[in-house]
PDB file of N, CA and C in Angstrom:
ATOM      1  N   UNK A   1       0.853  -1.161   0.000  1.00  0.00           N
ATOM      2  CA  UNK A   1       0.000   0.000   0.000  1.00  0.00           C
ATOM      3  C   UNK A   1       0.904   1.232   0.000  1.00  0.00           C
ATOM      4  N   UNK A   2       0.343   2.128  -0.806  1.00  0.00           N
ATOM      5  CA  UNK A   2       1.387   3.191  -0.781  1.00  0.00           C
ATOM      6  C   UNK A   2       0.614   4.484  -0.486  1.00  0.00           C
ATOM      7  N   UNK A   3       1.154   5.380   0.568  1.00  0.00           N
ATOM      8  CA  UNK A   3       0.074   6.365   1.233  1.00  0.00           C
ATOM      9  C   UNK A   3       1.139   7.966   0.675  1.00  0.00           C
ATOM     10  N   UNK A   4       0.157   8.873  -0.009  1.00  0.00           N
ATOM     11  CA  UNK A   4       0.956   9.978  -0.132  1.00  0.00           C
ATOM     12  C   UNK A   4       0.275  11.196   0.238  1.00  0.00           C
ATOM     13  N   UNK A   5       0.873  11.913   1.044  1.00  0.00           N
ATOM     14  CA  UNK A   5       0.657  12.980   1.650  1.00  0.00           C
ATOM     15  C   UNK A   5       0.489  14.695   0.658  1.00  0.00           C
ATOM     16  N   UNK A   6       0.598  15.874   1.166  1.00  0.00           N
ATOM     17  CA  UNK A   6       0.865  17.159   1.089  1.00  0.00           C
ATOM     18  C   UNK A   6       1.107  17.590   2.502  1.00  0.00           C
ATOM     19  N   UNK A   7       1.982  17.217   2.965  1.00  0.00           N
ATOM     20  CA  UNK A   7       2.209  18.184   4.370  1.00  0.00           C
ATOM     21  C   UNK A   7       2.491  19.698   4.440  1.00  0.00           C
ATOM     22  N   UNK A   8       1.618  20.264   5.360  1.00  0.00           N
ATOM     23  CA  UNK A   8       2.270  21.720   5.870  1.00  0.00           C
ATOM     24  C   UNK A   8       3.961  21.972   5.856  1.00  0.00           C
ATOM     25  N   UNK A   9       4.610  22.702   4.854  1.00  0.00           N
ATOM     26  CA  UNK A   9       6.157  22.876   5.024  1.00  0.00           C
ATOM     27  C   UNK A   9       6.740  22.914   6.207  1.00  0.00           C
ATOM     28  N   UNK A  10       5.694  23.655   7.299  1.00  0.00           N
ATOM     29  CA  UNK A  10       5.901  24.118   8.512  1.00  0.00           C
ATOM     30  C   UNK A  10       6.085  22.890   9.450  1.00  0.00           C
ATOM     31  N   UNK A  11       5.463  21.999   9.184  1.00  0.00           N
ATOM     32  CA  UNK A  11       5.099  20.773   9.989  1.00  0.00           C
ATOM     33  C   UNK A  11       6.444  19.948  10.386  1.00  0.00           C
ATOM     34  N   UNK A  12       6.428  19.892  11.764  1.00  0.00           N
ATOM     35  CA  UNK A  12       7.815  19.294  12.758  1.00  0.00           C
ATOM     36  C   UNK A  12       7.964  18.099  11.901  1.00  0.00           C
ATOM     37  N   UNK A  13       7.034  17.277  12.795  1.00  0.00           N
ATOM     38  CA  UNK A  13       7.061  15.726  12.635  1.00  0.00           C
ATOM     39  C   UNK A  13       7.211  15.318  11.301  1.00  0.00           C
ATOM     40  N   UNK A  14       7.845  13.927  11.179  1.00  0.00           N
ATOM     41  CA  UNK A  14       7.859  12.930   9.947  1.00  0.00           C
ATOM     42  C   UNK A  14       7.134  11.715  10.464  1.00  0.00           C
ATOM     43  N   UNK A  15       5.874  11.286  10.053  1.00  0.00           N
ATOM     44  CA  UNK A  15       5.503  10.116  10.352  1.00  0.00           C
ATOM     45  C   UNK A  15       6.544   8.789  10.170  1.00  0.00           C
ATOM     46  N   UNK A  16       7.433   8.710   9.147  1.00  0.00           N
ATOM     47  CA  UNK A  16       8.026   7.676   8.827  1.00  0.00           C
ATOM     48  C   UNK A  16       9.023   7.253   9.929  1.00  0.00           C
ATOM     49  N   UNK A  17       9.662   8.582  10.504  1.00  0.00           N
ATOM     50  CA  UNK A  17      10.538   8.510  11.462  1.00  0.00           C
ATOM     51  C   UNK A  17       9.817   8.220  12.946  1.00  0.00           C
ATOM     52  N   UNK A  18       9.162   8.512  12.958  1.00  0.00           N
ATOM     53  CA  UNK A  18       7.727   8.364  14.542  1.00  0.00           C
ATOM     54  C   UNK A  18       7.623   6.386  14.373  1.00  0.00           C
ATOM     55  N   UNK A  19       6.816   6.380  12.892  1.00  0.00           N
ATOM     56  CA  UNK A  19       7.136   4.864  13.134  1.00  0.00           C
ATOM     57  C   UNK A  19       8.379   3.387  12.897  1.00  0.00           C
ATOM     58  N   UNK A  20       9.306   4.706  12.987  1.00  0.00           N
ATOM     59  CA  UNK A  20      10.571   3.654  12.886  1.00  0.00           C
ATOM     60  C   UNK A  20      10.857   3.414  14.211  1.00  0.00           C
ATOM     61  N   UNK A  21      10.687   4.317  15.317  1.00  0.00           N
ATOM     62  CA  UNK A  21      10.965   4.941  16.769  1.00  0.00           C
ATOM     63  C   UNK A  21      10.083   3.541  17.133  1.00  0.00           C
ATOM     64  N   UNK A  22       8.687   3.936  16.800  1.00  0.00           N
ATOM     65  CA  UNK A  22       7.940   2.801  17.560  1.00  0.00           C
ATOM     66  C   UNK A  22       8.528   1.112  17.265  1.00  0.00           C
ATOM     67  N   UNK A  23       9.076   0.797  16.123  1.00  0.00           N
ATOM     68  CA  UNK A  23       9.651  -0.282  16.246  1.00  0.00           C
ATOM     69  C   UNK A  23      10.478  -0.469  16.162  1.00  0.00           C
ATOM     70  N   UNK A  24      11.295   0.329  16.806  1.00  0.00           N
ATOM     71  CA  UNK A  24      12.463  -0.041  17.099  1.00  0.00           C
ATOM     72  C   UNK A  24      12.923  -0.715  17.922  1.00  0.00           C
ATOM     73  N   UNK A  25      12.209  -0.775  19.276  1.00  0.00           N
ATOM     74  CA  UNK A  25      12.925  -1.780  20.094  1.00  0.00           C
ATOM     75  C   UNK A  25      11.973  -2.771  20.138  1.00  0.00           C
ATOM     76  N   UNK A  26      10.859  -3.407  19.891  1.00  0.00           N
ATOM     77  CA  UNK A  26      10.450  -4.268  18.987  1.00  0.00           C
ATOM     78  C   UNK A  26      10.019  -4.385  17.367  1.00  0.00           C
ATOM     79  N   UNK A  27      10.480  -5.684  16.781  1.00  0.00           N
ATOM     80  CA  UNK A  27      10.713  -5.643  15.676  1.00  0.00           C
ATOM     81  C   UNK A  27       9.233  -5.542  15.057  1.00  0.00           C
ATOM     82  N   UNK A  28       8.005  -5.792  15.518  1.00  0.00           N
ATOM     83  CA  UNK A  28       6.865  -5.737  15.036  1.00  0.00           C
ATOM     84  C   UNK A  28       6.012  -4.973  16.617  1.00  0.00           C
ATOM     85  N   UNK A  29       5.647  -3.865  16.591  1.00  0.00           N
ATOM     86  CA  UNK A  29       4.862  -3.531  18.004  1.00  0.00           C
ATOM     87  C   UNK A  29       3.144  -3.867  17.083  1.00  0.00           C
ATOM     88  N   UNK A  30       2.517  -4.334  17.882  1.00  0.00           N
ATOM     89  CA  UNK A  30       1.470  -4.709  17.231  1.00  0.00           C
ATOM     90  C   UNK A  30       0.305  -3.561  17.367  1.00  0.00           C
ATOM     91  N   UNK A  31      -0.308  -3.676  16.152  1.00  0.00           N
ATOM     92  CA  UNK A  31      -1.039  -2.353  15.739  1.00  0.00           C
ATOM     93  C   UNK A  31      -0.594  -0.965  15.352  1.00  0.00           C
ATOM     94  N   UNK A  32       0.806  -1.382  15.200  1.00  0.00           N
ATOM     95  CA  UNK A  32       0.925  -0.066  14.481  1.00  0.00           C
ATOM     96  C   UNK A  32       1.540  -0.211  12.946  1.00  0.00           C
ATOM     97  N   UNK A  33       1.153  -0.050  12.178  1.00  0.00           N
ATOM     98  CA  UNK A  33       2.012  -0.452  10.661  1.00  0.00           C
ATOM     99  C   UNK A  33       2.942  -0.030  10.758  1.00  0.00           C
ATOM    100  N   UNK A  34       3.645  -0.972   9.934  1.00  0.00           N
ATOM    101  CA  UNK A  34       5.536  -0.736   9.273  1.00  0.00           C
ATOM    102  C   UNK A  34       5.463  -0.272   7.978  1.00  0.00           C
ATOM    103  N   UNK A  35       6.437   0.878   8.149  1.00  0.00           N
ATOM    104  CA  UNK A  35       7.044   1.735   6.753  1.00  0.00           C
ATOM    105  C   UNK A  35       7.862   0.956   5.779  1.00  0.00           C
ATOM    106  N   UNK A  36       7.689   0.283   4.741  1.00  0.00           N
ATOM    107  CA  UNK A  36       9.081   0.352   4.218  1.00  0.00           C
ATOM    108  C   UNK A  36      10.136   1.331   3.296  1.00  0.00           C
ATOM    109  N   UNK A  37       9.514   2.411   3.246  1.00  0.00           N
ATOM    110  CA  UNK A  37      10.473   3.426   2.885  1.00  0.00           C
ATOM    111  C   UNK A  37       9.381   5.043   3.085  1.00  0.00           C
ATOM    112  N   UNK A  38       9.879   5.865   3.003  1.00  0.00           N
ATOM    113  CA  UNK A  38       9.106   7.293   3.269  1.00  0.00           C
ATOM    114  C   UNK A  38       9.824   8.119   2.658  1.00  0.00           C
ATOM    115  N   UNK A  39       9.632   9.494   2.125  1.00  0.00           N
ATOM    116  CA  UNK A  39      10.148  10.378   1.521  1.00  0.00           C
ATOM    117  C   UNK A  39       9.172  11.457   0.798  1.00  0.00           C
ATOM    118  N   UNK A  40       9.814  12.457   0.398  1.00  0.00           N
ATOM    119  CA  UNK A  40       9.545  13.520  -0.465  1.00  0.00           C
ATOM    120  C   UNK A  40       9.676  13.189  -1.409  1.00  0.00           C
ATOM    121  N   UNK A  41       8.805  13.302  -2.400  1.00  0.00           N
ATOM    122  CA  UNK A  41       8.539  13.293  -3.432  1.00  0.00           C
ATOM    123  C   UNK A  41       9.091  14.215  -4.540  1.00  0.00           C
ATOM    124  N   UNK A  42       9.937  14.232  -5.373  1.00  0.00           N
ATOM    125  CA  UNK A  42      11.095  14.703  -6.345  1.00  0.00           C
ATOM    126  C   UNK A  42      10.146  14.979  -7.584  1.00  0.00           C
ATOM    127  N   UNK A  43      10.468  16.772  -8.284  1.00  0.00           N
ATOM    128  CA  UNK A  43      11.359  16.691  -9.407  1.00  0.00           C
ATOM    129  C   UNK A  43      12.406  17.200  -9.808  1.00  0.00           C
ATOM    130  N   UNK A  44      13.021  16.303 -10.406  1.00  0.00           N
ATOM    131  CA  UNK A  44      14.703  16.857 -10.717  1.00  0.00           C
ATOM    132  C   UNK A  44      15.017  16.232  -9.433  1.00  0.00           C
ATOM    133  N   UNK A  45      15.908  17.264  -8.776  1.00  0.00           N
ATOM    134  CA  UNK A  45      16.299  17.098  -7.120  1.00  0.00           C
ATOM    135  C   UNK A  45      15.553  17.548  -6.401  1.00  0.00           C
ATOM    136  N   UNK A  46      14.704  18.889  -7.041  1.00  0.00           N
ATOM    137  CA  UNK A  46      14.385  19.601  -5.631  1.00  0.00           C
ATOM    138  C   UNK A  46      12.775  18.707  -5.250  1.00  0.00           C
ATOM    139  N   UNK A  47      12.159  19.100  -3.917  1.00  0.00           N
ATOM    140  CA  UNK A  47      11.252  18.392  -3.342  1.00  0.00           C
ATOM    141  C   UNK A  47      10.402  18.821  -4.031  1.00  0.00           C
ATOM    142  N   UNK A  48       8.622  18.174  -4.147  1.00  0.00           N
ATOM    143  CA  UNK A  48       7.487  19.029  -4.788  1.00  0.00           C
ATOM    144  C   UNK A  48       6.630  19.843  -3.879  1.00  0.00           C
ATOM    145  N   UNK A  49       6.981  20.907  -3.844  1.00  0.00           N
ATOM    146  CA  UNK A  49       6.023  21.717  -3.244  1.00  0.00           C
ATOM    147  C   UNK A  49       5.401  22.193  -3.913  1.00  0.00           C
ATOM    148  N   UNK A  50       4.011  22.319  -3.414  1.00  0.00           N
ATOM    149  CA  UNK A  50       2.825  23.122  -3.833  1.00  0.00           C
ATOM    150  C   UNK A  50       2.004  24.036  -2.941  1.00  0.00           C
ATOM    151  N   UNK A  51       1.538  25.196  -3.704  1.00  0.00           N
ATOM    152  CA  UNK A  51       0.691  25.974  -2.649  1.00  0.00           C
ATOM    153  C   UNK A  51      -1.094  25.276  -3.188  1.00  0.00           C
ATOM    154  N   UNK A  52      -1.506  24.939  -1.694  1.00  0.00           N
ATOM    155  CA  UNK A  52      -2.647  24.474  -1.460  1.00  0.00           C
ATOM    156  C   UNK A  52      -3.650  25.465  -0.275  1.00  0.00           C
ATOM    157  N   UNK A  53      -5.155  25.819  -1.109  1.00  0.00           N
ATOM    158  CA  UNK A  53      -5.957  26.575  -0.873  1.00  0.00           C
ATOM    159  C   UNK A  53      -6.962  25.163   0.315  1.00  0.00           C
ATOM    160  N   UNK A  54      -7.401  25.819   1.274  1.00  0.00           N
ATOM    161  CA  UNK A  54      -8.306  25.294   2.153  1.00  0.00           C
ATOM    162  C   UNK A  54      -9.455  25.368   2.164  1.00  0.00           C
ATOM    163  N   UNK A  55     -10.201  24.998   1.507  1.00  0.00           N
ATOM    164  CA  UNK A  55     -11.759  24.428   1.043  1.00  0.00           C
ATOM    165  C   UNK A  55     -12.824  25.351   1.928  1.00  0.00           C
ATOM    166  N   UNK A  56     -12.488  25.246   3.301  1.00  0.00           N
ATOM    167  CA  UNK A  56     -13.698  25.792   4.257  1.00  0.00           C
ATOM    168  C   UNK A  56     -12.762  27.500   4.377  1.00  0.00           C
ATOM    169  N   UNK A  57     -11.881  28.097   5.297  1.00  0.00           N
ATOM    170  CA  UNK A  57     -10.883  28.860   5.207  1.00  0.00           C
ATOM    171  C   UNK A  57     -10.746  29.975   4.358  1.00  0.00           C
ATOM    172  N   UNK A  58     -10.494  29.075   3.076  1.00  0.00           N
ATOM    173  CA  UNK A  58      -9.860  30.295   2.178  1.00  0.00           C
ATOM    174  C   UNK A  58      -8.545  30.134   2.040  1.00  0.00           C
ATOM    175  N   UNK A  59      -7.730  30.209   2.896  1.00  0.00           N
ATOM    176  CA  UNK A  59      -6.373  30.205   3.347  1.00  0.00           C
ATOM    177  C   UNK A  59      -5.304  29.265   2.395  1.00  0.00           C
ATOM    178  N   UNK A  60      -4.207  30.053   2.026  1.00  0.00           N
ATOM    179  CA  UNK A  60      -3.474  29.225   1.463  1.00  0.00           C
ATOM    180  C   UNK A  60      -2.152  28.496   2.267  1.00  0.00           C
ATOM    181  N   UNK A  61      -1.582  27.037   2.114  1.00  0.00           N
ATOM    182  CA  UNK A  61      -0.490  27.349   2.883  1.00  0.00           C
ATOM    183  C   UNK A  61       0.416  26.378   1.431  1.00  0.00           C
ATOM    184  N   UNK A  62       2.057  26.712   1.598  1.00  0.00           N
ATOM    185  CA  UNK A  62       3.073  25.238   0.731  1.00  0.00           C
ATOM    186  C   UNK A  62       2.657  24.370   1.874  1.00  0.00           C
ATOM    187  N   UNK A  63       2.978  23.483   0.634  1.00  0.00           N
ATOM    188  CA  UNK A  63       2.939  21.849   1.452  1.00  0.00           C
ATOM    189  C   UNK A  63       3.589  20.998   0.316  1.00  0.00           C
ATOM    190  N   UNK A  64       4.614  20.114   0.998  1.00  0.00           N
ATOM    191  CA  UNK A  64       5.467  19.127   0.537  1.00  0.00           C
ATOM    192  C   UNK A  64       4.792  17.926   0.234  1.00  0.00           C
ATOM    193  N   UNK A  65       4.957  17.652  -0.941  1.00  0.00           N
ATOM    194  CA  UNK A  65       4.042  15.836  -1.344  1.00  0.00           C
ATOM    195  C   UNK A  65       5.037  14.812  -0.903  1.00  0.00           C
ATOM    196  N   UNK A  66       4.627  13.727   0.393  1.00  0.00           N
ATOM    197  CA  UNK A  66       5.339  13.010   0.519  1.00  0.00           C
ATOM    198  C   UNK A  66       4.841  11.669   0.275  1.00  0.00           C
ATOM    199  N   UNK A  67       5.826  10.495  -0.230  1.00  0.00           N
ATOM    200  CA  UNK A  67       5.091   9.485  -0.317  1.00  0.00           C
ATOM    201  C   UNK A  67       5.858   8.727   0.994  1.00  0.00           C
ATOM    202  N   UNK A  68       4.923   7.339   1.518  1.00  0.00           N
ATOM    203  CA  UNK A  68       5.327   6.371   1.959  1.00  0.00           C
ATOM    204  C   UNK A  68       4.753   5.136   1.676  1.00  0.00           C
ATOM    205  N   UNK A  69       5.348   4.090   1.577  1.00  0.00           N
ATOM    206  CA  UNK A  69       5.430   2.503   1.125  1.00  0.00           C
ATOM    207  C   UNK A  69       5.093   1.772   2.152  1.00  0.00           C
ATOM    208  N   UNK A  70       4.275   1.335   2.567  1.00  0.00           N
ATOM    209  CA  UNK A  70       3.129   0.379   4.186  1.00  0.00           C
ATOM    210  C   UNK A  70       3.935  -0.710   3.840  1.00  0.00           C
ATOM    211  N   UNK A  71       3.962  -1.284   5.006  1.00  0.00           N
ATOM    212  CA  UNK A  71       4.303  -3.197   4.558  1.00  0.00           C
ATOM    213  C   UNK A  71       3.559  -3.613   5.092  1.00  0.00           C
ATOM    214  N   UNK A  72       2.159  -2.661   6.029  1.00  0.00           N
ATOM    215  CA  UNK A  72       0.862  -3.702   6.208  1.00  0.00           C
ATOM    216  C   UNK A  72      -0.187  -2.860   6.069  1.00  0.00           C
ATOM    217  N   UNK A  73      -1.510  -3.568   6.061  1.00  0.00           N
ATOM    218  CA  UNK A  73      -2.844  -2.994   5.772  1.00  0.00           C
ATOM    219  C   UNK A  73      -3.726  -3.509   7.093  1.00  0.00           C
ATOM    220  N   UNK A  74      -4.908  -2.674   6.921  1.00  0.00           N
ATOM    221  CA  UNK A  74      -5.982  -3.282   7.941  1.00  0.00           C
ATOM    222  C   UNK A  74      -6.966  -3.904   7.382  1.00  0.00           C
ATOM    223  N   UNK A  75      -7.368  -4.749   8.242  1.00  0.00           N
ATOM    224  CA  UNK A  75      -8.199  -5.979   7.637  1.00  0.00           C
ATOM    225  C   UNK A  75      -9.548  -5.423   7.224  1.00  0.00           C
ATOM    226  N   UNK A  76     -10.407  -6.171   6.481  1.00  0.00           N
ATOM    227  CA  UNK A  76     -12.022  -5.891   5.925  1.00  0.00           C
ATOM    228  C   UNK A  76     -13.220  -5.840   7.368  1.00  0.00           C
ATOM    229  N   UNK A  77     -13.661  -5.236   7.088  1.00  0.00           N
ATOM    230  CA  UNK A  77     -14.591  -5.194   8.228  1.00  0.00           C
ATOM    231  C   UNK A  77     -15.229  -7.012   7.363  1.00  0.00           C
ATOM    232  N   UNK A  78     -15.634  -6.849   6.668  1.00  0.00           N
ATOM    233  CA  UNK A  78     -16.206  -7.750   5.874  1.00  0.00           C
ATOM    234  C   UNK A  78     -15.953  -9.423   6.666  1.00  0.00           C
ATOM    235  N   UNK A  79     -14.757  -9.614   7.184  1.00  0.00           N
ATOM    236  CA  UNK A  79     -13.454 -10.482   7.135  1.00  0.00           C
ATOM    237  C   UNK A  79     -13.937 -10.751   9.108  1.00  0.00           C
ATOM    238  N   UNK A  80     -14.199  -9.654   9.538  1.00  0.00           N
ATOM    239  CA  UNK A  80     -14.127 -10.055  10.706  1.00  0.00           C
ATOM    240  C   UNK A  80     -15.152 -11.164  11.596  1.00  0.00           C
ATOM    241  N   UNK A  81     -14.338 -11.658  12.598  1.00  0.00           N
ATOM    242  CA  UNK A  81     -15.145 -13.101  13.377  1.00  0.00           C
ATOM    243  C   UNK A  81     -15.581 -12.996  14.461  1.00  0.00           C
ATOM    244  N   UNK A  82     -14.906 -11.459  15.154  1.00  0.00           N
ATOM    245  CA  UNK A  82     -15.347 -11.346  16.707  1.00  0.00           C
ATOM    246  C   UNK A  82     -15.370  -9.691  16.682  1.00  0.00           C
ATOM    247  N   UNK A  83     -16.362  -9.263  17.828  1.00  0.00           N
ATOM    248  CA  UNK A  83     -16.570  -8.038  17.968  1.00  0.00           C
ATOM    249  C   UNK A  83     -15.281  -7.034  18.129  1.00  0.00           C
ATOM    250  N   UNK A  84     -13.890  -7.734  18.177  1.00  0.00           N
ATOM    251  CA  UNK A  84     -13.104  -6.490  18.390  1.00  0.00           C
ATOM    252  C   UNK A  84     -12.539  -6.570  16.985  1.00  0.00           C
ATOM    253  N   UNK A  85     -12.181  -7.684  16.415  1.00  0.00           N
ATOM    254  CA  UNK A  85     -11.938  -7.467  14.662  1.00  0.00           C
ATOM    255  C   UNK A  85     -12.577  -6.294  13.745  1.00  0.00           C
ATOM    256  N   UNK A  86     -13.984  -6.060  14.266  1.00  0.00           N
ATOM    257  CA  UNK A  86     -15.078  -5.711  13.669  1.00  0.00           C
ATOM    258  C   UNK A  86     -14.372  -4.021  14.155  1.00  0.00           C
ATOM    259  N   UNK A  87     -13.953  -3.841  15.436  1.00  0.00           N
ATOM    260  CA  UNK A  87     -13.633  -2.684  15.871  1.00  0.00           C
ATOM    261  C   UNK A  87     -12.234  -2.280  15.153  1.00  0.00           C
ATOM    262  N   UNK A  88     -11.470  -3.516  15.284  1.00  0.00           N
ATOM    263  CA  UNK A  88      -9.951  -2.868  14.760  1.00  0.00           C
ATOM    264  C   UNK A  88      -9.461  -2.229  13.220  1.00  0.00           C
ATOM    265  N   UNK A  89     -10.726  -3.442  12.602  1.00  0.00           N
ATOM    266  CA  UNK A  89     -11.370  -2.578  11.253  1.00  0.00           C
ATOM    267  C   UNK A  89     -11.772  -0.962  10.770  1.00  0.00           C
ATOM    268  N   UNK A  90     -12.824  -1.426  11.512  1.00  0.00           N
ATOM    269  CA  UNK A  90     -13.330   0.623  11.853  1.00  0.00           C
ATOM    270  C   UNK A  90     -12.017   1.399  12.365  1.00  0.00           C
ATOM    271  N   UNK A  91     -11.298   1.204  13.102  1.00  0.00           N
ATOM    272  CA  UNK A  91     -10.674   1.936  13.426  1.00  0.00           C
ATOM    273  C   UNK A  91      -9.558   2.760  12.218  1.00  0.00           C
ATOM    274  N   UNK A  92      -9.083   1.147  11.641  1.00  0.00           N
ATOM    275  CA  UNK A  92      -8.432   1.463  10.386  1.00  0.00           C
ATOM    276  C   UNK A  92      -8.978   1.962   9.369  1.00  0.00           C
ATOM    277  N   UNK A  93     -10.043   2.069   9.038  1.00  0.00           N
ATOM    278  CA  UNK A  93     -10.853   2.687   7.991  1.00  0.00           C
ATOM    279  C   UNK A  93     -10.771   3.893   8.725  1.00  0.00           C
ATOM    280  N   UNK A  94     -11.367   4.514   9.931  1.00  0.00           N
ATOM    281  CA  UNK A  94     -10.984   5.717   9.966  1.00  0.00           C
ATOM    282  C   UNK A  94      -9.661   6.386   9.732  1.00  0.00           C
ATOM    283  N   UNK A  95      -8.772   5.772  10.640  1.00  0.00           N
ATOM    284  CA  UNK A  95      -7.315   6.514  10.626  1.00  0.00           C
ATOM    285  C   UNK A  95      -6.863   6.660   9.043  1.00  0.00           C
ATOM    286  N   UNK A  96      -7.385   6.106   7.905  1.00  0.00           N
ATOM    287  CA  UNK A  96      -7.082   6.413   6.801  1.00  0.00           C
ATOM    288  C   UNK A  96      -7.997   7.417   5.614  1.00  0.00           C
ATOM    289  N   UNK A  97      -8.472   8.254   7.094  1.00  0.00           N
ATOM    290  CA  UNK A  97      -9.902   9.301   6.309  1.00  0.00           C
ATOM    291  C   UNK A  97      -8.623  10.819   6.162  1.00  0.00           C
ATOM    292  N   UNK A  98      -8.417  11.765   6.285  1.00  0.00           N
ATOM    293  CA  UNK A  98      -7.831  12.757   6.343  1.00  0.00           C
ATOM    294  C   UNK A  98      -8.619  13.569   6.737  1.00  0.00           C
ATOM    295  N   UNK A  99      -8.067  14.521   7.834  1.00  0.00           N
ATOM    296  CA  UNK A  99      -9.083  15.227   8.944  1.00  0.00           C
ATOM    297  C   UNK A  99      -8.151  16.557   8.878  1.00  0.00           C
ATOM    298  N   UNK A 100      -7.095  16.785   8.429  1.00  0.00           N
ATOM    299  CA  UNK A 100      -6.145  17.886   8.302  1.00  0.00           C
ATOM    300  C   UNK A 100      -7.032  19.545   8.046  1.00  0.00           C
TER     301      UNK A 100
END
């Protein structure tokens, strides 16, 4: 699965690096997906920035397109056998809505 962003230029954090942290001192922490690679998104050399307008706002801000490469997914609600499957599902379907 491959997840790509527009982050705020301004913006501290790198998710990719947050979840390398989390597994780092275990090799799989469970429930949280593994990265296999993360980055900014290129042309030429330099990064892609774009200025992006805010729908409700008005407001413009840059924001960097980043991609990252999952090495796991969340399961089908469809798929599930017990009431917390059914939950861990939903959960993952949300966390992959964008609320920014």
């Amino acid at each position: 699965m491959i997840k790509e962003q527009y982050i705020k230029t301004a913006r501290r954090f790198n998710e990719g690096a947050l979840l390398e942290k989390v597994h780092r001192e275990k090799k799989n922490f469970p429930g949280v997906v593994r990265a296999g690679w993360d980055g900014p998104v290129k042309v030429g050399e330099k990064d892609l920035v774009v200025e992006l307008e805010d729908p409700v706002t008005g407001e413009t801000s840059k924001r960097k397109k980043t991609r990252m490469v999952l090495l796991d997914k969340g399961g089908s609600i469809m798929d599930a056998k017990t009431p917390r499957e059914a939950l861990v599902a939903m959960y993952d379907l949300l966390e992959s809505e964008s609320f920014d």
